[in-house]
Protein backbone atom coordinates (compact mmCIF):
# COMPACT_ATOMS: atom_id res chain seq x y z
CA UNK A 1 91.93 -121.21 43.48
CA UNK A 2 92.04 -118.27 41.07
CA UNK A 3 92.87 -114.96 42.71
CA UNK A 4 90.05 -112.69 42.84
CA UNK A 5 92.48 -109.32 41.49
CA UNK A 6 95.68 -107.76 42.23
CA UNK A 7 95.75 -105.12 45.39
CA UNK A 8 98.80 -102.77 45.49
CA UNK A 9 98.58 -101.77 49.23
CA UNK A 10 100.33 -98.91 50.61
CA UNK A 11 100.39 -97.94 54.46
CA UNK A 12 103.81 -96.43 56.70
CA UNK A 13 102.87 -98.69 59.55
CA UNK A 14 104.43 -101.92 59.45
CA UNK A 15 102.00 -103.43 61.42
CA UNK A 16 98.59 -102.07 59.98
CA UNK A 17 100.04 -102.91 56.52
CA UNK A 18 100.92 -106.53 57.64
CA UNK A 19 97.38 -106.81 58.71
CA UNK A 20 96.19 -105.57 55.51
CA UNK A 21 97.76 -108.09 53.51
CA UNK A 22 97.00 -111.17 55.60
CA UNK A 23 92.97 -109.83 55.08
CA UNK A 24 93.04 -109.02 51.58
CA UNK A 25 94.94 -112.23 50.68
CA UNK A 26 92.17 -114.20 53.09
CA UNK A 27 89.41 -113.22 50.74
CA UNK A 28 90.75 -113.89 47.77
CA UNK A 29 92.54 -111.42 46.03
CA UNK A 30 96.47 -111.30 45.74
CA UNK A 31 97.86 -108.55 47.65
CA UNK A 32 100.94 -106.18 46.73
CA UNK A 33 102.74 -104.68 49.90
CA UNK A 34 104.16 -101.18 49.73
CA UNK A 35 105.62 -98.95 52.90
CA UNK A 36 105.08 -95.07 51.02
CA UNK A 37 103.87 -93.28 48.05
CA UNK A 38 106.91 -93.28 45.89
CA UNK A 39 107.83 -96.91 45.90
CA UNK A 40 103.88 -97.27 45.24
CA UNK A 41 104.47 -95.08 42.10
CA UNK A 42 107.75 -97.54 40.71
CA UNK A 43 105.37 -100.68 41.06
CA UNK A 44 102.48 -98.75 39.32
CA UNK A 45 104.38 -98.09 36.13
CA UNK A 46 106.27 -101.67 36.68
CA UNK A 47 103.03 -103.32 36.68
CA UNK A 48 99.74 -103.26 36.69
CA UNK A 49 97.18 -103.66 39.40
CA UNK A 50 92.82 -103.75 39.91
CA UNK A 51 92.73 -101.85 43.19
CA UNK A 52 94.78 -99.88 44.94
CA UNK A 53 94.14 -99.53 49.15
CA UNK A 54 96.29 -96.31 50.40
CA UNK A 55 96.63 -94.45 54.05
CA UNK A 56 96.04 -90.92 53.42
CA UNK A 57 98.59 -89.92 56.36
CA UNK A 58 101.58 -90.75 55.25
CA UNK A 59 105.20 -88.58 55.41
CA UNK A 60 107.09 -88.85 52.26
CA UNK A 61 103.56 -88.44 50.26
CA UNK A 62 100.18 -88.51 51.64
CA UNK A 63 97.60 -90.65 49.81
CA UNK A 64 95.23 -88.13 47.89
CA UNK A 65 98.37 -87.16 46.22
CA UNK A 66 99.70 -90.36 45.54
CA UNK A 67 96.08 -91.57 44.31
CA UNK A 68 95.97 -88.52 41.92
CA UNK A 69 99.65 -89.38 40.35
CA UNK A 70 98.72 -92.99 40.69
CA UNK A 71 95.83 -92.36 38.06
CA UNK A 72 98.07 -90.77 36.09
CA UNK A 73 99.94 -93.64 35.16
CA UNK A 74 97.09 -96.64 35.46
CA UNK A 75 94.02 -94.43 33.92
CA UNK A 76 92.10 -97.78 35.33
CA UNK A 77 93.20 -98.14 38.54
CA UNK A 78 90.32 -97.89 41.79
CA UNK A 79 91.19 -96.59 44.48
CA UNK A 80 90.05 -97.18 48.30
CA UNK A 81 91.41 -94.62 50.87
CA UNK A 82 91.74 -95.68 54.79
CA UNK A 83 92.15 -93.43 57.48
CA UNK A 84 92.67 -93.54 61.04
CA UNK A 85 91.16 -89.97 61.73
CA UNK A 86 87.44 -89.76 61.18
CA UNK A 87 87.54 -86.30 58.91
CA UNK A 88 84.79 -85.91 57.07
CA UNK A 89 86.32 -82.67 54.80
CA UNK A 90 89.30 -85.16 53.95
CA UNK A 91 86.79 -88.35 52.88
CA UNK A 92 84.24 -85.61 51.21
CA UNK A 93 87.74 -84.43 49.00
CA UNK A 94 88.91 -88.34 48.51
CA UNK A 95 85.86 -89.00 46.86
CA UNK A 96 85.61 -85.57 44.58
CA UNK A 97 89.39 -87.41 43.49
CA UNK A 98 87.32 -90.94 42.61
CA UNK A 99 88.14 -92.42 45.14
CA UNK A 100 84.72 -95.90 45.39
CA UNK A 101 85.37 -95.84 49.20
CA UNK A 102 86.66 -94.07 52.61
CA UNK A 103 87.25 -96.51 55.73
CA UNK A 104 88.22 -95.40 58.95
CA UNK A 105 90.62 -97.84 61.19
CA UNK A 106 90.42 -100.40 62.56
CA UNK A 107 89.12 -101.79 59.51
CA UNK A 108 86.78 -104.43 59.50
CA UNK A 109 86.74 -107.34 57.69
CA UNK A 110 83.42 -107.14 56.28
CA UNK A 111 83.79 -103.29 55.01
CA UNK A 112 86.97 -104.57 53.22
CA UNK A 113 85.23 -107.78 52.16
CA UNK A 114 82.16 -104.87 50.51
CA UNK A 115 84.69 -101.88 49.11
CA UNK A 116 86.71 -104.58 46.99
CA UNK A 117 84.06 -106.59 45.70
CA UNK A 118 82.52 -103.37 44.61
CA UNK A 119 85.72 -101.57 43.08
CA UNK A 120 85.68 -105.34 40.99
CA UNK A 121 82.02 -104.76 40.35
CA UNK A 122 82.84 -101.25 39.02
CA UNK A 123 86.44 -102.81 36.65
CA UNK A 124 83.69 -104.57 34.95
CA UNK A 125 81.31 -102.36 34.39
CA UNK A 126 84.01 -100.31 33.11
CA UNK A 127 85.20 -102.63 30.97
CA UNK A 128 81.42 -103.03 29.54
CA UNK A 129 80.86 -99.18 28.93
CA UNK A 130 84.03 -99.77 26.63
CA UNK A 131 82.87 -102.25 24.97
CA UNK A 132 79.41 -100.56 24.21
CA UNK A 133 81.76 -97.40 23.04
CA UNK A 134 83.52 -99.67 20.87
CA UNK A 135 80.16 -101.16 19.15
CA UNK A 136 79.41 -96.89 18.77
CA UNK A 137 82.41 -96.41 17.35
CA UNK A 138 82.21 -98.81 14.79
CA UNK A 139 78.45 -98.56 13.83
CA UNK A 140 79.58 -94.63 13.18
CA UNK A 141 82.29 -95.62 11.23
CA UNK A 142 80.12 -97.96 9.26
CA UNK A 143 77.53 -95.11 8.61
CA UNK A 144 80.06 -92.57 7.55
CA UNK A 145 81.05 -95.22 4.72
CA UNK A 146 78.23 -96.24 3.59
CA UNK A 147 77.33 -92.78 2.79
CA UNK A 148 80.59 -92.39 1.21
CA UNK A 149 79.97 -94.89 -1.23
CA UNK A 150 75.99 -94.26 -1.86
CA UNK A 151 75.41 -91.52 -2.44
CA UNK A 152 74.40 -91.86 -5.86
CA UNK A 153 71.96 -94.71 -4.60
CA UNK A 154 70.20 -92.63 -1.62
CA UNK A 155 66.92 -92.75 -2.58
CA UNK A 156 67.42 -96.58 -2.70
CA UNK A 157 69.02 -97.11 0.40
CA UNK A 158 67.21 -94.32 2.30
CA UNK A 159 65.65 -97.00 4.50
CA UNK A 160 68.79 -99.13 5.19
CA UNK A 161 70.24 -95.57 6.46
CA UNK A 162 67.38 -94.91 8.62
CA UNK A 163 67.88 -98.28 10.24
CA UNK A 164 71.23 -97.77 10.33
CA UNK A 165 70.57 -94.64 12.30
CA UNK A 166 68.37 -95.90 14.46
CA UNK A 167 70.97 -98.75 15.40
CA UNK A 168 73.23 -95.70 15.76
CA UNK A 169 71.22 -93.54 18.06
CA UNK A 170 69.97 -97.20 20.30
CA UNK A 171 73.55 -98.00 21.12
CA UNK A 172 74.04 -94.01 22.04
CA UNK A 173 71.40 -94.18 24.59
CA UNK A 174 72.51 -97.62 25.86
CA UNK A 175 75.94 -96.40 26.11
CA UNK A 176 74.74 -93.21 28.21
CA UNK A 177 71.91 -95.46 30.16
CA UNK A 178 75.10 -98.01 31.24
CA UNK A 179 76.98 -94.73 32.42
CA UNK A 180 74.61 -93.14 34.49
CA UNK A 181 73.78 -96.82 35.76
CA UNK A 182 77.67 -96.73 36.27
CA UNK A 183 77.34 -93.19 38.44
CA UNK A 184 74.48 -93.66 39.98
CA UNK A 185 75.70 -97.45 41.35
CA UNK A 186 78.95 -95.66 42.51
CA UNK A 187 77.18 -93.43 44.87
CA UNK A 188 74.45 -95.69 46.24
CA UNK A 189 77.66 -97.49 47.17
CA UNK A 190 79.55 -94.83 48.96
CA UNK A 191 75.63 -93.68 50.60
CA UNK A 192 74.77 -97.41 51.52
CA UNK A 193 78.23 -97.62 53.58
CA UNK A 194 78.21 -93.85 55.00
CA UNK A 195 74.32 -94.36 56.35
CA UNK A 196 74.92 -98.04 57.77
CA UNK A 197 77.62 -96.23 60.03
CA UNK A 198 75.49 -93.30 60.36
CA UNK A 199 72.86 -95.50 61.48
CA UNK A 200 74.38 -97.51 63.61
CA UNK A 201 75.95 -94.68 65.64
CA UNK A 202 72.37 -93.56 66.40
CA UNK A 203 70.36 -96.77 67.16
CA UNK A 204 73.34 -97.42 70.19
CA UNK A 205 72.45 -94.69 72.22
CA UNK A 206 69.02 -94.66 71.17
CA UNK A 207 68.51 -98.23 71.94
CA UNK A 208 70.30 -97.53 75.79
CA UNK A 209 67.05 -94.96 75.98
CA UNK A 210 64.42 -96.93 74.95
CA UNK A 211 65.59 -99.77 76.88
CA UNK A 212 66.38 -97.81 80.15
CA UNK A 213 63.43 -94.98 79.67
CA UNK A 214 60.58 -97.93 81.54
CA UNK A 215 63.43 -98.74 84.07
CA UNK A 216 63.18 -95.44 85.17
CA UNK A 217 59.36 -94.98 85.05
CA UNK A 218 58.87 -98.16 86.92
CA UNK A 219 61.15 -96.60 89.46
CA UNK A 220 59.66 -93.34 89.67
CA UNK A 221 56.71 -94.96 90.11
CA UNK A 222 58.67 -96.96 92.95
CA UNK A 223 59.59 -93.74 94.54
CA UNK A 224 55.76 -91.73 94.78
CA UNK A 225 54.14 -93.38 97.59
CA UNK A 226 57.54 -92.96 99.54
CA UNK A 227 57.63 -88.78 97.79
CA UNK A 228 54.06 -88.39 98.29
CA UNK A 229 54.09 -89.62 102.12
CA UNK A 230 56.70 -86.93 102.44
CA UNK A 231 54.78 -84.17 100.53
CA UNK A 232 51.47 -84.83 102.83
CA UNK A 233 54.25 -84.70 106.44
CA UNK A 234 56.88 -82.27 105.33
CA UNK A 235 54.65 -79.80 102.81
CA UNK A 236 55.58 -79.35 99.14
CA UNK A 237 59.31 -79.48 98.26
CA UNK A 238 61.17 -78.70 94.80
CA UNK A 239 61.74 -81.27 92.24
CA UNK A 240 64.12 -80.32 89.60
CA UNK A 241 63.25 -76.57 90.24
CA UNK A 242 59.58 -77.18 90.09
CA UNK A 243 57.08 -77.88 93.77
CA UNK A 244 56.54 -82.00 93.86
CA UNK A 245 52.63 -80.82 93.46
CA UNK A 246 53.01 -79.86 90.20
CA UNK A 247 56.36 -82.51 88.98
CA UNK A 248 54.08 -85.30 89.70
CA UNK A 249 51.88 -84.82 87.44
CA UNK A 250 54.30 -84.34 84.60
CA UNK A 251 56.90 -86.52 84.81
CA UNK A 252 54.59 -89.97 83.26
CA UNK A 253 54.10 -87.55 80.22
CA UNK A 254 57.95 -86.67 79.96
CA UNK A 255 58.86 -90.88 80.09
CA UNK A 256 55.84 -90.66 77.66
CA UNK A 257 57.68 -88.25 75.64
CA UNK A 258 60.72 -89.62 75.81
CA UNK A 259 59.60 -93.01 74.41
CA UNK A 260 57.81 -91.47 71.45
CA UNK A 261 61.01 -89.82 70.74
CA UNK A 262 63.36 -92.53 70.36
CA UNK A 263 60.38 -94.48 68.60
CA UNK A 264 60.55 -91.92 65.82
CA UNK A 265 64.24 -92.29 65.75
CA UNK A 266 64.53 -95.71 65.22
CA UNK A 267 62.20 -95.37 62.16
CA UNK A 268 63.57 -92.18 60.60
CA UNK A 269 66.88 -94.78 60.71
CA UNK A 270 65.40 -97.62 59.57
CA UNK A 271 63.75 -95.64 56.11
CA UNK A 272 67.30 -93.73 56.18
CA UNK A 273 69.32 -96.63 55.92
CA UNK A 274 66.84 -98.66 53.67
CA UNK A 275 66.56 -95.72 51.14
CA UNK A 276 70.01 -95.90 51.21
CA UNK A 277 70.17 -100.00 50.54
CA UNK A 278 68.02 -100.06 47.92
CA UNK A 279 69.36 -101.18 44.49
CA UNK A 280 69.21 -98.77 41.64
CA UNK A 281 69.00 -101.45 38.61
CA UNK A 282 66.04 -103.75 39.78
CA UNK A 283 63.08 -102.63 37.74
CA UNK A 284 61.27 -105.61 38.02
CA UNK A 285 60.16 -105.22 41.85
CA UNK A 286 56.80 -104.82 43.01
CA UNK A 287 56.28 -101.55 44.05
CA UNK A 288 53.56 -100.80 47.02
CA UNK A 289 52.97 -96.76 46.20
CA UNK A 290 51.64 -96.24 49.94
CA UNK A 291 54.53 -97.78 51.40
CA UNK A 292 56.49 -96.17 49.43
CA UNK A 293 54.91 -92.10 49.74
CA UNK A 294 54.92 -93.01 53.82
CA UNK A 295 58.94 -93.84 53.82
CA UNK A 296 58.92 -90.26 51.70
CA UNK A 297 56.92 -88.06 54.30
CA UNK A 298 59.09 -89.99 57.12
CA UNK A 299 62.27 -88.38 55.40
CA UNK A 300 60.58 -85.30 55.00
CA UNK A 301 58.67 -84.68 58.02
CA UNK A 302 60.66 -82.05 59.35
CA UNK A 303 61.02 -79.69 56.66
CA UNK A 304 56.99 -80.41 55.51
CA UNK A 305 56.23 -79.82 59.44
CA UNK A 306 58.20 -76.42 58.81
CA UNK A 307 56.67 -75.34 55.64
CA UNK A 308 52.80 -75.81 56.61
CA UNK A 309 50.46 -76.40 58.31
CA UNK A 310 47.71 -77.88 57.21
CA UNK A 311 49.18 -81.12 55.35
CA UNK A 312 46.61 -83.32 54.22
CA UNK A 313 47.35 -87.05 53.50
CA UNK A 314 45.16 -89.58 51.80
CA UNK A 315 46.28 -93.44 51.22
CA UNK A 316 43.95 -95.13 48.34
CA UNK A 317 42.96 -98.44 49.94
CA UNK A 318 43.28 -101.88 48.07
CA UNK A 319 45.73 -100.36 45.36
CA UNK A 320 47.34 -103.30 43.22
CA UNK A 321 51.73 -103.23 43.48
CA UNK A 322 53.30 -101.34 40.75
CA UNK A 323 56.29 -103.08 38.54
CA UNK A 324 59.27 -101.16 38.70
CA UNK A 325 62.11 -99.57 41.63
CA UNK A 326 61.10 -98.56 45.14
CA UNK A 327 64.15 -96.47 45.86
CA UNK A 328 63.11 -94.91 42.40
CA UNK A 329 59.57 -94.26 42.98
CA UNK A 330 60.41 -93.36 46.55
CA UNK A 331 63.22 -90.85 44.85
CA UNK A 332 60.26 -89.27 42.37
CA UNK A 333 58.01 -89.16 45.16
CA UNK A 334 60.38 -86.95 47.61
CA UNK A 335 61.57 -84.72 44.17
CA UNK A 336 57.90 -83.84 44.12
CA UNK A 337 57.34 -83.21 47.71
CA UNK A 338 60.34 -81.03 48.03
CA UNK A 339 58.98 -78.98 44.95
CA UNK A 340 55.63 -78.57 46.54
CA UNK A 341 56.67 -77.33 50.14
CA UNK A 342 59.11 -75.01 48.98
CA UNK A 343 56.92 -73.06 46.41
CA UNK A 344 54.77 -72.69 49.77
CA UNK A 345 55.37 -68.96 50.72
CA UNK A 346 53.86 -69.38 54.47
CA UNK A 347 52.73 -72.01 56.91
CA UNK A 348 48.74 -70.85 56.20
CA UNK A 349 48.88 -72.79 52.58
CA UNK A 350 48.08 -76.18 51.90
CA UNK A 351 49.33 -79.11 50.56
CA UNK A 352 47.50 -81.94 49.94
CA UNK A 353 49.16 -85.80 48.70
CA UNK A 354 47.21 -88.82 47.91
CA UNK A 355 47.30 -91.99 46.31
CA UNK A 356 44.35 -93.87 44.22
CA UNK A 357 43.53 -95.70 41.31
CA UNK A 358 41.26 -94.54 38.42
CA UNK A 359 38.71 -96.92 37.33
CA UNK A 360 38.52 -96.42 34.01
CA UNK A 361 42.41 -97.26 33.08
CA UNK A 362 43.18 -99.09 35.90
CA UNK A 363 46.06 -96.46 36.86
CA UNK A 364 47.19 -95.60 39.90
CA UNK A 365 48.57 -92.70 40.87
CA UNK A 366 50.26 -90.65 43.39
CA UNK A 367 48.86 -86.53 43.49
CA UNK A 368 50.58 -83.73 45.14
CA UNK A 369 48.81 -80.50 45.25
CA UNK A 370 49.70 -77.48 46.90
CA UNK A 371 48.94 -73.67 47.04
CA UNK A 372 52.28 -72.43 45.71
CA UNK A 373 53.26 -70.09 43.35
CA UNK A 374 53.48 -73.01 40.21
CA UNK A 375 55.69 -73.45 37.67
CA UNK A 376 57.00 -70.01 35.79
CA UNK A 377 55.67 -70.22 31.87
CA UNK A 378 59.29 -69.85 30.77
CA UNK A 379 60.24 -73.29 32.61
CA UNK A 380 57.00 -75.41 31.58
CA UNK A 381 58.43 -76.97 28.62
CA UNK A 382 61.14 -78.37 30.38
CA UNK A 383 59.45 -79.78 32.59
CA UNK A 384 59.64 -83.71 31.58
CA UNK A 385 63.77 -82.68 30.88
């Protein structure tokens, strides 16, 4: 079978790097061993490699600074940094450097399996932002000679031109749409792995309280005939610093509590991590706008609850799907929420959001008003920039 790409992979421990190799090779791709930064450097400008998987501690040369001379020599080369220290200030910088990825050991298989298929997915995309360069390049080069040689005939060819233009200024715009598609791919990547680990950090513990939280209510409620046959021998007694007279009322409304907190956790996770999952490049999907302004005002709640209140919300019943990108529209929706509630200049203003359709055009719409100071005059032109 035809090997997936060529890994150069560069780690001081024998052991870890052995490992390495054995996984990389196992999906796929042929793998390039390397014990230190140096000899990593020789086989970069001996050959050349897709991918390049580097420790960053490392004593002869650590890896941001072999990644940086590494780029040096193969302007193509992706790197992926691993780590056995979770330090956020060193993945933040490894990623400023270009780094697509940051994995902490032990690696597993599956975040491997993800960070090279998508440095791949990025070679190609690469390779098809040249390509589009290329067909700019030479359409330019076309115009500047057909100018060249007609200029006597301009009045003839004056619409030619203007097509050729107009091919000219399409495969400008295509060529910036593919890069921001490029940038904006790369960091849903990086977001989609940092949030999954995020996430799943939080819903552990959370999940031991929600599961554990009834245990202990069915056992309190276990324990009050025996605590209240006490309070009516022995008199009133302290529980937690506060008399058993007044605890026992209390306590089913701090399990209560308790429950509706980890509740909200679990779905502030669940809308963090599937903001975070949602593809950039479908625009075919069928959007639902209320499903889409509630997964907004869940990311949001705490700085909205914080900015006013009196926050009105209104959900337009029966509205048809809308074609285009939920992560977009959910992205549009949250740019204009944060606009709203910080123009608010104290908690007595309101701000009002709703969704609907109009029944003449058959629209629908999302609305976001608020009582804040607006838009200055000076910045009301740009605003569709």
């Amino acid at each position: 079978m035809a090997s997936k790409g060529k890994i150069l992979v560069v780690d001081d421990e024998p052991m870890v790097l052995k490992l390495l190799i054995l996984q990389i090779e196992r999906l796929g791709y042929t793998a390039t061993p390397t014990p230190n930064g140096p000899a990593a450097l020789t086989l970069l400008a001996q050959k050349s490699f897709h991918l390049m998987v580097t420790d960053i501690m490392m004593p002869q040369m650590d890896g941001l600074t072999l990644m940086q001379q590494a780029v040096a020599i193969r302007p193509d080369l992706e790197c992926i940094v691993v780590s056995g220290q979770a330090d956020l200030a060193i993945a933040v910088e490894a990623m400023k450097m270009g780094a697509i990825n940051y994995i902490q050991k032990p690696i597993s298989m599956m975040e491997l399996e993800v960070s090279l298929a998508k440095g791949m997915e990025r070679l190609t995309l690469l390779k098809t932002l040249k390509k589009s360069q290329q067909e700019l390049r030479r359409h330019r080069d076309h115009l500047e000679q057909l100018v060249a040689k007609r200029t006597a005939e301009l009045a003839r060819i004056n619409k030619q031109l203007e097509a050729d233009i107009k091919a000219r200024k399409k495969a400008e715009k295509e060529a910036e749409q593919r890069r921001r598609q490029l940038i904006e791919a790369d960091k849903m990547v990086s977001l989609g792995i940092l949030v999954a680990g995020v996430a799943h950090e939080i819903n552990n513990p959370n999940n031991f309280i929600t599961m554990n939280a009834p245990i202990l209510h069915r056992a309190w409620e276990d324990f009050l005939p025996i605590l209240e046959e006490h309070y009516q021998a022995q008199g009133d007694f302290p529980v937690a610093g506060i008399p058993f007279s007044e605890m026992r009322e209390h306590i089913p409304e701090l399990f209560s509590g308790i429950l509706d907190g980890s509740e909200r956790i679990r779905k502030i996770v669940f809308n963090l991590r599937d903001y975070a999952r949602q593809g950039i490049s479908d625009m075919d999907q069928d959007v639902d706008l209320n499903t889409a302004l509630r997964a907004a005002l869940v990311l949001l709640a705490n700085p909205l609850k914080k900015a006013t209140d009196h926050l009105a919300i209104h959900y337009g019943e029966g509205l048809p799907p809308v074609r285009g990108n939920f992560q977009r529209t959910e992205q549009v929706i949250i740019n204009l929420l944060q606009n709203a509630y910080q123009s608010l200049a104290s908690p007595d203003q309101h701000l009002t959001v709703s969704t609907g359709q109009d029944p003449k055009t058959s629209t629908v719409f999302v609305e976001i008003a608020d009582q804040g100071c607006g838009i200055a005059p000076k910045n009301l032109k740009r605003i569709l920039d």
